[in-house]
Protein backbone atom coordinates (compact mmCIF):
# COMPACT_ATOMS: atom_id res chain seq x y z
CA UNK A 1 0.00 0.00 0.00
CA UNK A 2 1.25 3.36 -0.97
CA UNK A 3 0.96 5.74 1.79
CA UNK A 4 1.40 9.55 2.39
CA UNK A 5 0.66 11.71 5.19
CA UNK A 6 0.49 15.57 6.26
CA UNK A 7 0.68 16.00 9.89
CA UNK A 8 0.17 20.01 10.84
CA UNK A 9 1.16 21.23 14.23
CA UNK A 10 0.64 25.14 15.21
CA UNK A 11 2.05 26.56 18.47
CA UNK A 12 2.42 29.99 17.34
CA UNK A 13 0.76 32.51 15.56
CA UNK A 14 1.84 35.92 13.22
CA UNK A 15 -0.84 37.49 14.63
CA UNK A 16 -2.07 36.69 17.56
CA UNK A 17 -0.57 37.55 20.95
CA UNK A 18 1.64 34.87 22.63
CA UNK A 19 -1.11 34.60 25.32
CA UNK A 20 -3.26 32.67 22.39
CA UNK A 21 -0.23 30.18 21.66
CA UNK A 22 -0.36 27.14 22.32
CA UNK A 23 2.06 24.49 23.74
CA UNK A 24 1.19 21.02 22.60
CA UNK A 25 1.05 21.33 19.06
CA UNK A 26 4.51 20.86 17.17
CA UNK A 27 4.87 17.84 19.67
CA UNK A 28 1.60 16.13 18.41
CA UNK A 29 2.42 16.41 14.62
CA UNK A 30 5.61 15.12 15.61
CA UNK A 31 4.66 12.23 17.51
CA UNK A 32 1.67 11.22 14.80
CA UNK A 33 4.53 11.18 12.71
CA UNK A 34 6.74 8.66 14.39
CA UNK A 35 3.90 6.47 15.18
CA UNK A 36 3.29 6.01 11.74
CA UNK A 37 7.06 5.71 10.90
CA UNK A 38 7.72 2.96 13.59
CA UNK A 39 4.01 0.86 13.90
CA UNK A 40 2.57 1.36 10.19
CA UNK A 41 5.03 1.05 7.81
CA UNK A 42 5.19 4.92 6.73
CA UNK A 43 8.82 5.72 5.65
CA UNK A 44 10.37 9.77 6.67
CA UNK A 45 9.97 10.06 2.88
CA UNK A 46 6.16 9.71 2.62
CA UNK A 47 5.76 12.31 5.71
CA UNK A 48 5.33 15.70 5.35
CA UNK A 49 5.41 17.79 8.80
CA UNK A 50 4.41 21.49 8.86
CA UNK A 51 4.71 23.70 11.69
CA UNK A 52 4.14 26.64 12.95
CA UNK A 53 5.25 29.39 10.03
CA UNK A 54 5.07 26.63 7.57
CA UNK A 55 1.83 25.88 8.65
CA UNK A 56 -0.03 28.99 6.34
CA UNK A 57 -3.30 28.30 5.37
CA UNK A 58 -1.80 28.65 1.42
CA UNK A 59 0.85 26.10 2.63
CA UNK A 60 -1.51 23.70 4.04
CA UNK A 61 -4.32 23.45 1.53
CA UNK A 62 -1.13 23.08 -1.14
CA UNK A 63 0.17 20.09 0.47
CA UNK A 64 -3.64 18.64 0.57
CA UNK A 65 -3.76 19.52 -3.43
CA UNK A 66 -0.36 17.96 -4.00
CA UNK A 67 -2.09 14.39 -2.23
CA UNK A 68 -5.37 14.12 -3.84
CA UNK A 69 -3.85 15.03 -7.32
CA UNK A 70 -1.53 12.54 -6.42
CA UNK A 71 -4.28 9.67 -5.60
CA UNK A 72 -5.81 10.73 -8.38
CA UNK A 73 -2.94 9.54 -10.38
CA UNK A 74 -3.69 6.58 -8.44
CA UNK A 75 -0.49 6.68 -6.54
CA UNK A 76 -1.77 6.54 -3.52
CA UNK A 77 -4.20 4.64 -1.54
CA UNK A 78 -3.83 5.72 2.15
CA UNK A 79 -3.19 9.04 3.16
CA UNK A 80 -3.53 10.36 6.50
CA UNK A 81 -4.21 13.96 7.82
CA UNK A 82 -3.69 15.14 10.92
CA UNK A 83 -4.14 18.73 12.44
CA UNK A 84 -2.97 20.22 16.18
CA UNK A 85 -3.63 23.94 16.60
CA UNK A 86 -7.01 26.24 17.97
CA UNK A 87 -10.49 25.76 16.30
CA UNK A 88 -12.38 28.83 16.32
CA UNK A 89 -15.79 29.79 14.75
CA UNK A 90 -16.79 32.13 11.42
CA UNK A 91 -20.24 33.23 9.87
CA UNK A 92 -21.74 31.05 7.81
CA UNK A 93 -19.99 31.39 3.85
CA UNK A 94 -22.20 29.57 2.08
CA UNK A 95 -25.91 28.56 3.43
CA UNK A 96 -25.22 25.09 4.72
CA UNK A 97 -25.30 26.14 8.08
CA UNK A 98 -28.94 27.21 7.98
CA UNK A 99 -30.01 27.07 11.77
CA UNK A 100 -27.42 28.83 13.37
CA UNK A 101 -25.33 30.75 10.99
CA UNK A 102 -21.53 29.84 11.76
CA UNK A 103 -18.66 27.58 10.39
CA UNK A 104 -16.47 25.66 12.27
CA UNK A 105 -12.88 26.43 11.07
CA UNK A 106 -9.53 25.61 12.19
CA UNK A 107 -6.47 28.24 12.70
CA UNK A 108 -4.01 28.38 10.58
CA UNK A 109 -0.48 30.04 11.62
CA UNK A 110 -1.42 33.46 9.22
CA UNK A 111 -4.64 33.47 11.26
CA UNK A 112 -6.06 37.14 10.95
CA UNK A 113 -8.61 39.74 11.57
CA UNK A 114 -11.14 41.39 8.55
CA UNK A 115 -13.34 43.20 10.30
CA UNK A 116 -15.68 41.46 13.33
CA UNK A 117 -14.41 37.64 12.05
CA UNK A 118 -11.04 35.92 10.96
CA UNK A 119 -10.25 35.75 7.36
CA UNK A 120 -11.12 33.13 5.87
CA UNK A 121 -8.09 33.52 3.63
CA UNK A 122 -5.91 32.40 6.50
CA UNK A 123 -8.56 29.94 8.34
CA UNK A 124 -9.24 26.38 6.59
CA UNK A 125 -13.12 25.92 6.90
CA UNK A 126 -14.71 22.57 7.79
CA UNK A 127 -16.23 22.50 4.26
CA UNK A 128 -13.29 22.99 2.57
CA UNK A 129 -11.84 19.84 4.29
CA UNK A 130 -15.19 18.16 3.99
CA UNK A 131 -15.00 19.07 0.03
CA UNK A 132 -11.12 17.83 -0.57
CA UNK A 133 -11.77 14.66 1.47
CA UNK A 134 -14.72 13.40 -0.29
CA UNK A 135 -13.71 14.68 -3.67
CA UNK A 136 -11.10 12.27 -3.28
CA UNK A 137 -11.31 8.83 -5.29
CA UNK A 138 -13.71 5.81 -3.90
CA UNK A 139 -11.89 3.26 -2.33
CA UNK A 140 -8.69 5.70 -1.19
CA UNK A 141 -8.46 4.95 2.77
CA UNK A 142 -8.81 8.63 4.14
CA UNK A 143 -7.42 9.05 7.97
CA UNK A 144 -8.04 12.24 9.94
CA UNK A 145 -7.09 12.91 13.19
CA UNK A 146 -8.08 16.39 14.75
CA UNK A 147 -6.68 17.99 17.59
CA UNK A 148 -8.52 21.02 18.10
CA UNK A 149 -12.26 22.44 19.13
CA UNK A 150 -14.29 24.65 18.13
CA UNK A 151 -17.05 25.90 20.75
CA UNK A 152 -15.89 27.75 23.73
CA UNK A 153 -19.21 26.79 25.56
CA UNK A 154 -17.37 24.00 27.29
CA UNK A 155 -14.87 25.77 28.93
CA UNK A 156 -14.72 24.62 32.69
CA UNK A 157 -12.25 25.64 35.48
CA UNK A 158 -10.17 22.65 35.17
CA UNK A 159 -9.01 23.56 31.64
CA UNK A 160 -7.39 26.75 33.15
CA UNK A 161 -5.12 25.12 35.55
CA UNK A 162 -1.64 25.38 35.69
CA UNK A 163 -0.44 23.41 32.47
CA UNK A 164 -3.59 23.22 30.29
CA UNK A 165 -5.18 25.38 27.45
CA UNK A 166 -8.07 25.02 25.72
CA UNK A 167 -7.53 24.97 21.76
CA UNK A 168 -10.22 27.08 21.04
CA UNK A 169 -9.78 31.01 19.89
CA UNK A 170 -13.17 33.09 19.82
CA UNK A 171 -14.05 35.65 16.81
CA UNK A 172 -11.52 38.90 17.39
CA UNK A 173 -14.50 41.24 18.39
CA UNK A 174 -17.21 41.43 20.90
CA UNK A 175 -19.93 41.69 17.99
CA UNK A 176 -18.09 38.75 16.13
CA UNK A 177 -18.57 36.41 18.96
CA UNK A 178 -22.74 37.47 19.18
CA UNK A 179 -22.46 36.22 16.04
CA UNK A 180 -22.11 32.91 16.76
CA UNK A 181 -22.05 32.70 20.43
CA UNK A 182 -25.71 31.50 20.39
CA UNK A 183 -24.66 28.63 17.53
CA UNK A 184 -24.60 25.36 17.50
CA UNK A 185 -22.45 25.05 13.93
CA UNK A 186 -22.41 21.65 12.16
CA UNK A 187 -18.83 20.44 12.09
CA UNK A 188 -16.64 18.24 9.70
CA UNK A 189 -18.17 15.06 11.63
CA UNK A 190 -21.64 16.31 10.79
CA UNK A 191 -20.61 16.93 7.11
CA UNK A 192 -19.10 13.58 7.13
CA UNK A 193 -22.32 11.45 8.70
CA UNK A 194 -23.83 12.64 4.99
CA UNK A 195 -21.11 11.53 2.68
CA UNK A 196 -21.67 8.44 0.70
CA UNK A 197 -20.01 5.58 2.53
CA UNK A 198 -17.26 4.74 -0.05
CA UNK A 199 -15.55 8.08 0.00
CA UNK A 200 -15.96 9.45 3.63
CA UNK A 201 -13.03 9.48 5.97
CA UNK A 202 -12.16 7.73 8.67
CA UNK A 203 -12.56 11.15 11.51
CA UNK A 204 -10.68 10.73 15.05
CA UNK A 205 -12.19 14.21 16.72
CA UNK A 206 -10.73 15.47 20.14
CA UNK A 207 -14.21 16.23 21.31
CA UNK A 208 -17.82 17.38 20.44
CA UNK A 209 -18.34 20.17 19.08
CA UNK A 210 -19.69 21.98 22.65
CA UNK A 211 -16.60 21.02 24.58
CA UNK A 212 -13.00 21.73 24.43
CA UNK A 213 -9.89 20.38 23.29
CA UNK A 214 -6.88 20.23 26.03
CA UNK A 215 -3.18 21.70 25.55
CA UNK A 216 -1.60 19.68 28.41
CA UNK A 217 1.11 18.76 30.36
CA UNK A 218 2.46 15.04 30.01
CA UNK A 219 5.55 13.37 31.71
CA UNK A 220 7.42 16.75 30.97
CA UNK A 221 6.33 17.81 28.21
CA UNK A 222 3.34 19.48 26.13
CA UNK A 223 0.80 17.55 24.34
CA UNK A 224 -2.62 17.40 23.11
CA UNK A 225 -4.65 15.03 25.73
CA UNK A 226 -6.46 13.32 22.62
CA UNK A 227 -3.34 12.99 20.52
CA UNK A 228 -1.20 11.81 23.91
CA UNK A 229 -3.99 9.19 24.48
CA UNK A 230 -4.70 7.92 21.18
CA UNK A 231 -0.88 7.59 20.83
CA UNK A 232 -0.41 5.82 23.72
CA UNK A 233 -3.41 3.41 22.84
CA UNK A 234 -1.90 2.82 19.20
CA UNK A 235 1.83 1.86 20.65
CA UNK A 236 -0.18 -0.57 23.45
CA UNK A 237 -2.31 -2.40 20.99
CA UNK A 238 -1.65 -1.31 16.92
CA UNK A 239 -3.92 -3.96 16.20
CA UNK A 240 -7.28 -2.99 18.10
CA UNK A 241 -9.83 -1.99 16.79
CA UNK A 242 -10.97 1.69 15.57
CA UNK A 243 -14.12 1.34 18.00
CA UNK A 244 -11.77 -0.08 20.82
CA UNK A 245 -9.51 2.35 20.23
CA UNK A 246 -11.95 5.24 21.05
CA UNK A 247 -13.28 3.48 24.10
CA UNK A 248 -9.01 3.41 25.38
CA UNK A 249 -8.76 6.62 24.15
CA UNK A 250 -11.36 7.83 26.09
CA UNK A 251 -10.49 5.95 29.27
CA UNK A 252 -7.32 7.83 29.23
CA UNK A 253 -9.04 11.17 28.99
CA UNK A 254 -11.30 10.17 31.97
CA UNK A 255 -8.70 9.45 34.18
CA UNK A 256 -6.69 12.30 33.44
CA UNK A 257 -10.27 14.49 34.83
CA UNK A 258 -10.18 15.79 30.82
CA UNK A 259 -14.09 16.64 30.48
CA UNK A 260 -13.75 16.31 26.68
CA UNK A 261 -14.68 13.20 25.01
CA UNK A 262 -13.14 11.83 21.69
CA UNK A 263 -15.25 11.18 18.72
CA UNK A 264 -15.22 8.72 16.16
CA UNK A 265 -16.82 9.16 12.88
CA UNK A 266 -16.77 6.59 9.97
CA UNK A 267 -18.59 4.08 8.23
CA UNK A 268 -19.76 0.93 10.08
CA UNK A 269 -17.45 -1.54 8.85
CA UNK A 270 -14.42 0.93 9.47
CA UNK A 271 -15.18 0.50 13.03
CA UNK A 272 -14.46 -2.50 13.60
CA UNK A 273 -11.14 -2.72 11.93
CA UNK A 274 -7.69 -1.45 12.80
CA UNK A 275 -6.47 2.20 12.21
CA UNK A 276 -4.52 1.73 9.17
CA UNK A 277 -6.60 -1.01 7.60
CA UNK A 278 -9.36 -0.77 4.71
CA UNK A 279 -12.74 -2.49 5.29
């Protein structure tokens, strides 16, 4: 099998002030990295790691092209995407969001003010991954893994002790966020539950889309909770399955007193095989 992956990891930000950066980030595209290098047969060469500045929205969504034209070609048949940085919300672009009026989006390191929202030049969108991933040909086995959220609704006082952040930035403005403080915006495992079955991805999700994703402290050093977990699952047990590998995944996050609870969405049979098989 023929496999590439892009593994994005954003600690810091051109724009925004180093109280908004993150920690965990860098570390989690790196370690999704080496866990494919070492436990599923991914060589350095079919890697590509972006962080930080090279993680530009124009950057990112280029490396994305450069894949699916590339399993178009048919040279490829598994690709894996993962993404480590803050989610963050926008107004609606284009009418699919009809009952509340916002887009779930994902901060890229450019990310920037125009006017009350970010700029959606330097923000990738939930439909614009929900586009790429199921324009992509039937029968390519699509892996995402998101470490991010996207709602600050869930914030609690645990994710604001010493050591954690919550990946989540609001809209830049007070009227931005009544924009879509009131929302409850259909996300990329939303878009996904409507794809047709041969072409939707396989989505690993830190947490629904009303809690938030942790930037924590592990064994001396930053991580993601859902990326430390689900790494730590993978290295115990490569072979579990996708559904068992949620339930040890969350486990983890439980007894680290994370309130946010991983998601897994993908089609029925993709459950019950291992990440890194086809079904």
């Amino acid at each position: 099998m023929a496999s590439r992956a892009l593994c994005v990891g954003i600690n810091q930000f051109e724009h925004l002030p180093t109280a908004n950066w993150l920690n965990g980030c860098v570390n989690d595209a790196n370690d999704v990295s080496a866990l494919l290098t070492s436990q599923y047969g991914f060589a350095d060469g079919d890697i590509t790691i972006l962080t930080d500045a090279q993680a530009t929205k124009a950057s990112v969504m280029a490396a994305l092209s450069e894949l699916k034209e590339r399993a178009e070609r048919g040279e490829i048949d598994r690709l894996v995407f993962s993404l480590s940085s803050h989610g963050t919300q926008i107004p609606d672009l284009n009418g699919d969001e009809e009952v509340d009026q916002a887009d779930e989006a994902f901060a890229m390191y450019d990310i920037q003010q125009a006017g009350d929202a970010w700029d959606v030049g330097s923000v990738i969108v939930d439909d614009e991954l929900h586009a790429l991933f199921t324009g992509l040909p039937k029968g390519l086995l699509v892996e995402v893994v998101l470490d991010t959220c996207h709602s600050g609704s869930g914030l609690r006082a645990l994710d604001f002790l010493p050591g954690r952040r919550p990946r989540f930035i609001p809209p830049p403005t007070s009227d931005g966020l009544d924009s879509v403080e009131t929302a409850d915006p259909v996300g990329l495992r939303d878009l996904i539950k409507g794809s047709p079955s041969g072409r939707a991805p396989v989505l690993f999700a830190a947490c629904r889309p009303d809690q938030t994703a942790s930037d924590a402290h592990f064994a001396g050093r930053y991580n993601g909770a859902f990326t430390y977990y689900l790494v730590q699952a993978l290295k115990a047990d490569p072979a579990q399955s996708r559904s068992r590998l949620l339930s040890e995944v969350s486990k983890g996050l439980r007894s680290g007193k994370f309130a946010q609870r991983a998601q897994l969405e993908a089609p029925a049979g993709a459950k019950m095989h291992a990440f890194g098989q086809a079904w």
